[in-house]
Protein backbone atom coordinates (compact mmCIF):
# COMPACT_ATOMS: atom_id res chain seq x y z
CA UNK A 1 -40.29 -69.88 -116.29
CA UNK A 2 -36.97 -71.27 -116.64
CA UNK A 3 -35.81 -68.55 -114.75
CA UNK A 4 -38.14 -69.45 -112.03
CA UNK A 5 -36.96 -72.91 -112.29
CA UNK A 6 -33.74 -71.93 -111.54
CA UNK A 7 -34.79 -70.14 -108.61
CA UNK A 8 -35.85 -73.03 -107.17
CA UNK A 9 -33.20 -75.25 -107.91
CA UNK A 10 -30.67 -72.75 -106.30
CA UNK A 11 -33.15 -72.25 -103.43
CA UNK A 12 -32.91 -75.80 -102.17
CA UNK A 13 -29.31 -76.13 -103.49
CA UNK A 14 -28.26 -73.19 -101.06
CA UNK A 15 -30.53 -74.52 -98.28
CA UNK A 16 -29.31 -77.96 -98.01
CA UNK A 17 -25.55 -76.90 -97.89
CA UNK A 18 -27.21 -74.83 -95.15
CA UNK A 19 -28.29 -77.79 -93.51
CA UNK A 20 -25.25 -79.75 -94.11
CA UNK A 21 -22.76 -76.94 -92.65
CA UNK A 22 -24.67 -76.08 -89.63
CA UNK A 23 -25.88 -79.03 -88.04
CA UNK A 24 -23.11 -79.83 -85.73
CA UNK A 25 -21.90 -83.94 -85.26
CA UNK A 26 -22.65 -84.82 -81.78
CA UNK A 27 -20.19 -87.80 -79.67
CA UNK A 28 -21.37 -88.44 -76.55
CA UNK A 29 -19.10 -90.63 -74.53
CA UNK A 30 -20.14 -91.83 -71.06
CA UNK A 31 -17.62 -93.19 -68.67
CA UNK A 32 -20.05 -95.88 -66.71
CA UNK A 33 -19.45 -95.32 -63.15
CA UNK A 34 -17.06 -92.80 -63.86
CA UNK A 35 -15.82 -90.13 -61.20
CA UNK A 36 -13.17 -87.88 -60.32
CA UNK A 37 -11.30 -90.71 -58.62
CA UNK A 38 -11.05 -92.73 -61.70
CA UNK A 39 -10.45 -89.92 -63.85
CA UNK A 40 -7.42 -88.74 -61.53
CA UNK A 41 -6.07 -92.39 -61.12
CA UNK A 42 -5.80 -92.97 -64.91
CA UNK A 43 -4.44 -89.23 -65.17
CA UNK A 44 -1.43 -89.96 -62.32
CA UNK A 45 -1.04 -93.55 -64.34
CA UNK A 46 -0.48 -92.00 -67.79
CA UNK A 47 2.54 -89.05 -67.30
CA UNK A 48 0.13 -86.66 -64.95
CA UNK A 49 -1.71 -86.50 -68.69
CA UNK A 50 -5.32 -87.22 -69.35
CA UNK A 51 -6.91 -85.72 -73.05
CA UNK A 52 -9.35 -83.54 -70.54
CA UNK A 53 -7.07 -81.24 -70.24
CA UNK A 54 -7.99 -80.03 -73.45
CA UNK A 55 -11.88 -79.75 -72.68
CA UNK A 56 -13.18 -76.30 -73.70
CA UNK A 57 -16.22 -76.29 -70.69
CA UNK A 58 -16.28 -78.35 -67.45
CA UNK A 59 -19.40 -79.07 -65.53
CA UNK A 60 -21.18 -81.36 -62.48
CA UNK A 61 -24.49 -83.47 -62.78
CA UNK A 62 -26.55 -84.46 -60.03
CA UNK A 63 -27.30 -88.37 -61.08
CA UNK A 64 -29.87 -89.46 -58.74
CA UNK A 65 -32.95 -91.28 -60.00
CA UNK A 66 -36.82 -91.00 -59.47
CA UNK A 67 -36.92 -93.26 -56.55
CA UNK A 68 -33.42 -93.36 -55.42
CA UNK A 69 -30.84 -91.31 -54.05
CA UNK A 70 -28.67 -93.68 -55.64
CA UNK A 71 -29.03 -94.55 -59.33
CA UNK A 72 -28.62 -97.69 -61.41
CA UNK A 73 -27.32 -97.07 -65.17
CA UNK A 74 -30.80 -97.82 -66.55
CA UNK A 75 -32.44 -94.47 -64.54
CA UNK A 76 -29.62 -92.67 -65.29
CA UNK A 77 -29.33 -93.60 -68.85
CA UNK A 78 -32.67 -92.36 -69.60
CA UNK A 79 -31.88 -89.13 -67.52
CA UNK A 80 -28.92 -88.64 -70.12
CA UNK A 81 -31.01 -89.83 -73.27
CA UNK A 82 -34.47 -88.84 -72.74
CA UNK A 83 -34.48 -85.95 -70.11
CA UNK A 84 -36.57 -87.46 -67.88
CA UNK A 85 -36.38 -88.80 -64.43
CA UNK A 86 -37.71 -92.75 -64.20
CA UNK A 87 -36.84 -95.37 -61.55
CA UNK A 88 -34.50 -97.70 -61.38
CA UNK A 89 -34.07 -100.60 -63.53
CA UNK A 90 -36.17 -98.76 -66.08
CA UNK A 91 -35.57 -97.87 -69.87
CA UNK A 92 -36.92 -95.09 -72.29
CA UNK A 93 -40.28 -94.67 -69.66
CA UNK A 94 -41.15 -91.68 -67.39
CA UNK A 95 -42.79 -91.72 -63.95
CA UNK A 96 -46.49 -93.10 -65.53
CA UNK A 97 -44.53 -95.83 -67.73
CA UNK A 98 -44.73 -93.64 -70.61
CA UNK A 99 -42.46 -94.27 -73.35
CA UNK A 100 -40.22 -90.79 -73.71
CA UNK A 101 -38.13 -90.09 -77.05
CA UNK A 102 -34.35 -90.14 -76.81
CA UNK A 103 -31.74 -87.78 -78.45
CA UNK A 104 -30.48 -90.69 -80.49
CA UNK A 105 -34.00 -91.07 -81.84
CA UNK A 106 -34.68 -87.35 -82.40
CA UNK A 107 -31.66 -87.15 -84.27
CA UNK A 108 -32.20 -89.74 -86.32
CA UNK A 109 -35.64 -87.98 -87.44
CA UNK A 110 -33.60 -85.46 -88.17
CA UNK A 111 -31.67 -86.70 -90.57
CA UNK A 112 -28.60 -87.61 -88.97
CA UNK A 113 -26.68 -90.94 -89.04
CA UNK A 114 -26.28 -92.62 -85.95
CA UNK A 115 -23.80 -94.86 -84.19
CA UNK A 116 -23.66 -96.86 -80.58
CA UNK A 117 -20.19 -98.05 -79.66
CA UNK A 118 -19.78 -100.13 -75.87
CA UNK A 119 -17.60 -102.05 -73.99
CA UNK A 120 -20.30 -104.39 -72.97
CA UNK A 121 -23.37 -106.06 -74.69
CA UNK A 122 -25.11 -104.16 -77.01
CA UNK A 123 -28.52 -104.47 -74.78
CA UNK A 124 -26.90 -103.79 -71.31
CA UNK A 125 -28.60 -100.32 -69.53
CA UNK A 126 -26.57 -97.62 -71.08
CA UNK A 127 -26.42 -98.10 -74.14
CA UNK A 128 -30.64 -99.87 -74.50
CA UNK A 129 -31.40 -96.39 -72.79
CA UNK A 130 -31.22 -94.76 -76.40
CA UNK A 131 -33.20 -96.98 -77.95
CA UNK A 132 -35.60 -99.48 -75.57
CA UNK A 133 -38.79 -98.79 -73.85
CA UNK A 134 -38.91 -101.06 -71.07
CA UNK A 135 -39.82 -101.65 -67.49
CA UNK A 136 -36.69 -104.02 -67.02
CA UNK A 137 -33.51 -103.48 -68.34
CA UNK A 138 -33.25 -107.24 -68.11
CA UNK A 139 -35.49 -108.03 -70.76
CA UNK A 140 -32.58 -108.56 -72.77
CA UNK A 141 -34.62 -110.72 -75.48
CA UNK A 142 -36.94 -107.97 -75.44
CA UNK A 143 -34.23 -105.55 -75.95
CA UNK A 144 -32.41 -106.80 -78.63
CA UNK A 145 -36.00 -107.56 -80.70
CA UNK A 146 -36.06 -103.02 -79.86
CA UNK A 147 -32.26 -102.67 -81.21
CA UNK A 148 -33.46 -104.85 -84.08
CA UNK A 149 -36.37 -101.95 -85.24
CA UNK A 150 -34.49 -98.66 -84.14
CA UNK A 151 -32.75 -97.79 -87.45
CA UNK A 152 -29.44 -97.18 -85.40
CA UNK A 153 -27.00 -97.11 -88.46
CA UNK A 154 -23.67 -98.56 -86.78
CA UNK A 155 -23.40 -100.61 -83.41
CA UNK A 156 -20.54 -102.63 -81.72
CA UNK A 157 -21.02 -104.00 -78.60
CA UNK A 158 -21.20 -107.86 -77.25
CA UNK A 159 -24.39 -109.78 -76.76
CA UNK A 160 -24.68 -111.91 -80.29
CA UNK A 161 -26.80 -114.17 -78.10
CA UNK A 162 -29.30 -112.27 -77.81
CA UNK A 163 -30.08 -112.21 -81.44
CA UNK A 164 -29.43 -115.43 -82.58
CA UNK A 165 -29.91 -117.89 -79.87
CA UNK A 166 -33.03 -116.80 -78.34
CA UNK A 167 -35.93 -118.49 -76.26
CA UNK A 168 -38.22 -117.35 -78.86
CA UNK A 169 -36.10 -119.25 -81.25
CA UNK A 170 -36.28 -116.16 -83.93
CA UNK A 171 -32.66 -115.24 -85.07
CA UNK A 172 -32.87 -111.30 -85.53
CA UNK A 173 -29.85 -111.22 -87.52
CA UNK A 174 -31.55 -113.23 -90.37
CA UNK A 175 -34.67 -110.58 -89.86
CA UNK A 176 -32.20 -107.43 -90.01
CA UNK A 177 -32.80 -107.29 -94.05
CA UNK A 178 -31.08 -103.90 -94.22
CA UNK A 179 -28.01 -105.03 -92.03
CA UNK A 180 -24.44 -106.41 -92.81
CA UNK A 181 -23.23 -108.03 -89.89
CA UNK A 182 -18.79 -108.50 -89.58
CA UNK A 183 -16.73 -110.21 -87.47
CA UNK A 184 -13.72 -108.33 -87.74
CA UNK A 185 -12.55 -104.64 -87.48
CA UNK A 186 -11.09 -104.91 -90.96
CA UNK A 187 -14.66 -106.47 -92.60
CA UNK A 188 -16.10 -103.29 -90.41
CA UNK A 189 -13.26 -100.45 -91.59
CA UNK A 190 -13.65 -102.03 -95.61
CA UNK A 191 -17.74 -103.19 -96.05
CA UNK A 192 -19.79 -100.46 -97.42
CA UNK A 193 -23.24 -100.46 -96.12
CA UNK A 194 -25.25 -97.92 -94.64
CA UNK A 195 -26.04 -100.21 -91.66
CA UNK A 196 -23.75 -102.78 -90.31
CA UNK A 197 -23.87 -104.55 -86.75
CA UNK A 198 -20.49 -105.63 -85.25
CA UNK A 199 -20.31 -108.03 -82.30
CA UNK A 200 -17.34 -107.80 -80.63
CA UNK A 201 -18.61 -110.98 -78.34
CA UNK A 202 -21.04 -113.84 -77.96
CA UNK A 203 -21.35 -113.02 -74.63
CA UNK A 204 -20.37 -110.31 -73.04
CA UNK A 205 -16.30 -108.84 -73.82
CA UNK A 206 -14.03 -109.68 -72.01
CA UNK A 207 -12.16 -106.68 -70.16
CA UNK A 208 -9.17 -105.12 -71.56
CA UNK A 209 -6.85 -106.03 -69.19
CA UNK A 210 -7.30 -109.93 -69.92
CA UNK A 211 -6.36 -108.87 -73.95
CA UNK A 212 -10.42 -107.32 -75.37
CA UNK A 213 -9.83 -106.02 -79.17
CA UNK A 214 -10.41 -104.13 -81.00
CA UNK A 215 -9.90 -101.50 -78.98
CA UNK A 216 -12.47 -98.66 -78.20
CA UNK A 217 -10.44 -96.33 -80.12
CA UNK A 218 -10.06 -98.27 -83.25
CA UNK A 219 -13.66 -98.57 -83.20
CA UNK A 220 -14.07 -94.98 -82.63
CA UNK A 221 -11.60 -94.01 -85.62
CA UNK A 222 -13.32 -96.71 -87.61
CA UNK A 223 -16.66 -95.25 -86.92
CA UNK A 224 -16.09 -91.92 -87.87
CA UNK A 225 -14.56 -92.85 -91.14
CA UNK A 226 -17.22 -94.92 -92.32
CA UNK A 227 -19.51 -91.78 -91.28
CA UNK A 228 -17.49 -89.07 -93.35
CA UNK A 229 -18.89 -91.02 -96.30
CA UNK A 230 -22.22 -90.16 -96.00
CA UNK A 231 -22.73 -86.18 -96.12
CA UNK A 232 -24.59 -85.94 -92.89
CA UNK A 233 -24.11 -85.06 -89.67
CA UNK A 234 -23.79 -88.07 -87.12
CA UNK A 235 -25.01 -89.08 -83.47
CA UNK A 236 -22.45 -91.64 -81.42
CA UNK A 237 -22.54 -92.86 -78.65
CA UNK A 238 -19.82 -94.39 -76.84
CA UNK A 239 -19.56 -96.02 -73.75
CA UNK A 240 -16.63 -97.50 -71.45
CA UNK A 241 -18.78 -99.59 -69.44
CA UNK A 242 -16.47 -101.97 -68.08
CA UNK A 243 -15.47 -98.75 -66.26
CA UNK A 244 -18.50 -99.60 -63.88
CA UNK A 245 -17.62 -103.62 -63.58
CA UNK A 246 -13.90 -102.65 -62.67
CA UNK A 247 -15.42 -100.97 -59.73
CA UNK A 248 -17.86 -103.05 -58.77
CA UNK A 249 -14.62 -105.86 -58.45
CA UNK A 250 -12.74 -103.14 -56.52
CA UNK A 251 -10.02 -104.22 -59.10
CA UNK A 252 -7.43 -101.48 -59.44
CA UNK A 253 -5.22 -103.03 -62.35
CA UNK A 254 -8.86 -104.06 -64.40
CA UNK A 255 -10.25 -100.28 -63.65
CA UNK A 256 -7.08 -98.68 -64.98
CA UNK A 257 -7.06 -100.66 -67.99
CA UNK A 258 -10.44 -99.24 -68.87
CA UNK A 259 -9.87 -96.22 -68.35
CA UNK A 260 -6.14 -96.00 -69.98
CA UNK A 261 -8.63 -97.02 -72.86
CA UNK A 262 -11.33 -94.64 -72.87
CA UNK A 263 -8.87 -91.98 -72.42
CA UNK A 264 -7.63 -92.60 -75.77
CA UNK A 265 -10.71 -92.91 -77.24
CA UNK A 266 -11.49 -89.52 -76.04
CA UNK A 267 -8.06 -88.44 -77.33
CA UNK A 268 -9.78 -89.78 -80.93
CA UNK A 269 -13.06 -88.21 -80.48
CA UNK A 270 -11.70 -84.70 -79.21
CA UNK A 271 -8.43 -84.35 -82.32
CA UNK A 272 -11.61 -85.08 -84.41
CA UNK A 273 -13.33 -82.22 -83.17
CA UNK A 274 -10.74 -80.04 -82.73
CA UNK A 275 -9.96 -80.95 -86.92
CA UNK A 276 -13.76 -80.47 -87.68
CA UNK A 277 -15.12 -77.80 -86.11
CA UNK A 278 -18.63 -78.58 -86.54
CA UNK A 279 -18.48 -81.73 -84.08
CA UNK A 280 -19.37 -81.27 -80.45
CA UNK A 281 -17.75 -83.93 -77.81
CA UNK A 282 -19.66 -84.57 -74.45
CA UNK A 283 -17.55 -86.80 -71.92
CA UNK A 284 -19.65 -87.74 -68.80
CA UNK A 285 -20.44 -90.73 -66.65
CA UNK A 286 -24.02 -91.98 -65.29
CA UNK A 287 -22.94 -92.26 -62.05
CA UNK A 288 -19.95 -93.16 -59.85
CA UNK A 289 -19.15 -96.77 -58.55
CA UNK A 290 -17.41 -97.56 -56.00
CA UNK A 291 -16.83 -94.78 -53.30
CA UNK A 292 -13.09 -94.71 -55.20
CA UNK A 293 -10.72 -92.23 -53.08
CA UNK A 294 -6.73 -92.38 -54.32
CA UNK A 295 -5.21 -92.68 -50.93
CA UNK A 296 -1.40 -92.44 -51.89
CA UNK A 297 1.45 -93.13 -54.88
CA UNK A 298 4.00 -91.87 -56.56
CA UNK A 299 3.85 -89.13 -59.13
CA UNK A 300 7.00 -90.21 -60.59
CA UNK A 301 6.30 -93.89 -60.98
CA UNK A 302 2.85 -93.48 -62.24
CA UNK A 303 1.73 -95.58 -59.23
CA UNK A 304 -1.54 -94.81 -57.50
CA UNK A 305 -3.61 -96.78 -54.57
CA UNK A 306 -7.09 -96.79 -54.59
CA UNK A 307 -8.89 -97.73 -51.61
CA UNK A 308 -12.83 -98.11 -51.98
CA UNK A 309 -15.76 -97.25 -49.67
CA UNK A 310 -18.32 -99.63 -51.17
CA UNK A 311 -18.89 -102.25 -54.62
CA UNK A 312 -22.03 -100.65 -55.41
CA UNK A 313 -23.13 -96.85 -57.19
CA UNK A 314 -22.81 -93.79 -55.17
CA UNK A 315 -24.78 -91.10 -55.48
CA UNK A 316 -21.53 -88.25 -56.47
CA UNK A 317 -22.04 -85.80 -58.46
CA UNK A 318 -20.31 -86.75 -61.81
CA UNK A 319 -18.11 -84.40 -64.68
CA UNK A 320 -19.17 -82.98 -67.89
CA UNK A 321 -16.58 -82.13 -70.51
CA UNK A 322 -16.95 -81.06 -73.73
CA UNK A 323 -15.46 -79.47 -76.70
CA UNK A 324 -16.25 -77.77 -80.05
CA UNK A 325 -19.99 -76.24 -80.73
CA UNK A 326 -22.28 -75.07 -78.38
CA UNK A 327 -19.83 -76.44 -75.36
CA UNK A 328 -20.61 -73.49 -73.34
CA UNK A 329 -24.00 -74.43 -72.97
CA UNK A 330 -22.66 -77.92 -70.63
CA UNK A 331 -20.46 -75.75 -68.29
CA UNK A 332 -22.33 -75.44 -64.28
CA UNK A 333 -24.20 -77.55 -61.98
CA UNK A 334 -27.10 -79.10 -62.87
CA UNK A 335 -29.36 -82.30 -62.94
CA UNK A 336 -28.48 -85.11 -65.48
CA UNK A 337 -31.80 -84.52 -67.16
CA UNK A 338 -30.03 -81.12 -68.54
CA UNK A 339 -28.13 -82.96 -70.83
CA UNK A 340 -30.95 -84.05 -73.24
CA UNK A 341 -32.39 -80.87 -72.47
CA UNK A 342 -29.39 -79.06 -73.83
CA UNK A 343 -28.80 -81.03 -76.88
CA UNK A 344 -32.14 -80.90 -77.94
CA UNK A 345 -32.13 -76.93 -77.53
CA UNK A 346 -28.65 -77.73 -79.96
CA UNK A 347 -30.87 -79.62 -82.38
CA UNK A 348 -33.78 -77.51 -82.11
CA UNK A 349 -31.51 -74.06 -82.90
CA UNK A 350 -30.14 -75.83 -85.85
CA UNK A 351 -33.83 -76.07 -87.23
CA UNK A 352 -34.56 -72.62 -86.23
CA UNK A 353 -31.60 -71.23 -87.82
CA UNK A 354 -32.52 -73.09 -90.93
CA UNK A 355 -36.12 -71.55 -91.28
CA UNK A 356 -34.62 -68.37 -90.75
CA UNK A 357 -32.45 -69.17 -93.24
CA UNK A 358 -34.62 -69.85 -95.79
CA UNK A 359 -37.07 -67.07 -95.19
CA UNK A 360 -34.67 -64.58 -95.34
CA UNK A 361 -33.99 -65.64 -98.62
């Protein structure tokens, strides 16, 4: 009997390093209204260097929505999170207003901890895409009240207002039981909790070029640490979005500040992967802004000019990079539905692998 006993205790001893050392950490960082363009002018503004260069796999998505040729970040969002095509201006819903599950949320069942990092309010399209069901991804009240339930373990973002000054007159931050909210990146690196919310504004951040901190890459670094201490594998999502509003401005010295920053917090992400080699980084974009086309400069200099064909989304196809586990599987052209498709097939081995495991024990 003890024998047995043993057995057993070995059994699920074995299997849950198993589970531990296979499931891979997934970072998916989306450049909002991020194309080639912006890529290139932040690549000839930093030394002809951008961290791409060391992407393992290289791809194109096709990013339009249900209804549109051109998407808004709330269709594409859900394209990115959920798989599913929906129209535009909607969150987490398919064609029939169905509510759809996200990868955030699968992976969450799953066991992993989770993380949403952004440049803008914490309910703005991207980033509510992982979490909200909604027909408008204005319902910002309605959003946050979402963000509030969802379990996400870590966010940062802007949009306090939202939470504690609302027409409802609730304050969500007093309901988050479970929650330690900071103010500061230091309270954020040194508070141990296994769910903390961060605003990094009232409103929404300023942009980076008018003096936003902490930086994305702090955050990032931040992040992950806090993560390590938890024995699980981990979900983040990170967005640049000011990317998008740089580009919507036409504003050359605000869009290269953004992107100077999410470069480095790429740079993070991918010398994280590249030391743990059970973390797979997706870099992407939901769509590109701005009709951006680098019309002339100097190499030397690290000067660019950017003129721009319109303030508003195109409908460009858009990169995928990624690195570490399973990166093969993002290389190609395909719709921006693949990428949940793909992760969840990453997910979904993992659990196959696992039962295989065990049996064949």
């Amino acid at each position: 009997m003890n024998k047995l006993l043993f057995l057993i205790i070995a059994l699920f001893s074995v299997t849950a390093q198993c589970q531990n050392s296979e499931r891979p950490n997934i970072i998916m960082m989306i450049g909002d209204g991020m194309g080639i363009s912006q890529i290139s002018s932040s690549m000839y503004s930093n030394n002809n260097y951008t961290p791409l260069e060391r992407s393992e796999f290289i791809g194109l998505i096709k990013t339009h929505s249900l209804d549109d040729l051109v998407t808004d970040s709330a269709a594409s969002g859900t394209a990115l999170a959920s798989g599913v095509k929906t129209y535009n201006g909607v969150l987490g819903l398919d064609q029939n207003y169905n509510s759809v599950k996200t990868i955030l949320e699968i992976c969450r069942d799953k066991g992993y901890m989770t993380a949403i990092i952004v440049t803008s309010t914490i309910v703005h399209a991207t980033p509510a895409a992982y979490y909200s069901k909604s027909k408008s991804r204005y319902e910002y009240y309605k959003i946050a009240d979402e963000l509030s339930k969802s379990n996400i373990n870590f966010f940062v973002g802007g949009g306090e207002k939202y939470f504690n000054n609302r027409d409802d007159k609730r304050n969500l931050m007093n309901e988050m039981k479970d929650y330690t909210f900071v103010k500061s990146l230091e309270d954020y690196k040194n508070i141990f909790s296994k769910n903390i919310g961060f605003f990094t504004a009232y409103d929404d951040p300023i942009q980076k070029n008018f003096g936003r901190e902490p930086s994305l890459e702090d955050i990032i670094e931040a992040t992950i640490e806090k993560l390590k201490n938890f024995d699980k594998p981990f979900f983040i999502l990170v967005e640049g979005s000011q990317i998008d509003w740089a580009e919507h401005d036409n504003d050359q010295e605000y869009l290269l500040s953004e992107m100077l920053e999410f470069d480095k917090a790429v740079d993070v992400s991918y010398k994280y992967a590249n030391e743990n080699k059970n973390t797979l980084v997706i870099v992407t974009a939901d769509h590109e802004t701005g009709g951006a086309a680098i019309v002339s400069g100097d190499l030397e200099k690290q000067i660019v000019k950017i003129n721009y064909s319109s303030d508003e989304h195109t409908s460009e196809m858009v990169p995928v990079f990624s690195i570490g586990p399973y990166s093969e599987k993002f290389k190609g052209v395909y719709d921006n539905t693949e990428i949940f498709n793909k992760l969840f097939e990453i997910v979904k081995e993992w659990k196959d692998s696992f039962f295989q495991y065990y049996f064949y024990l």
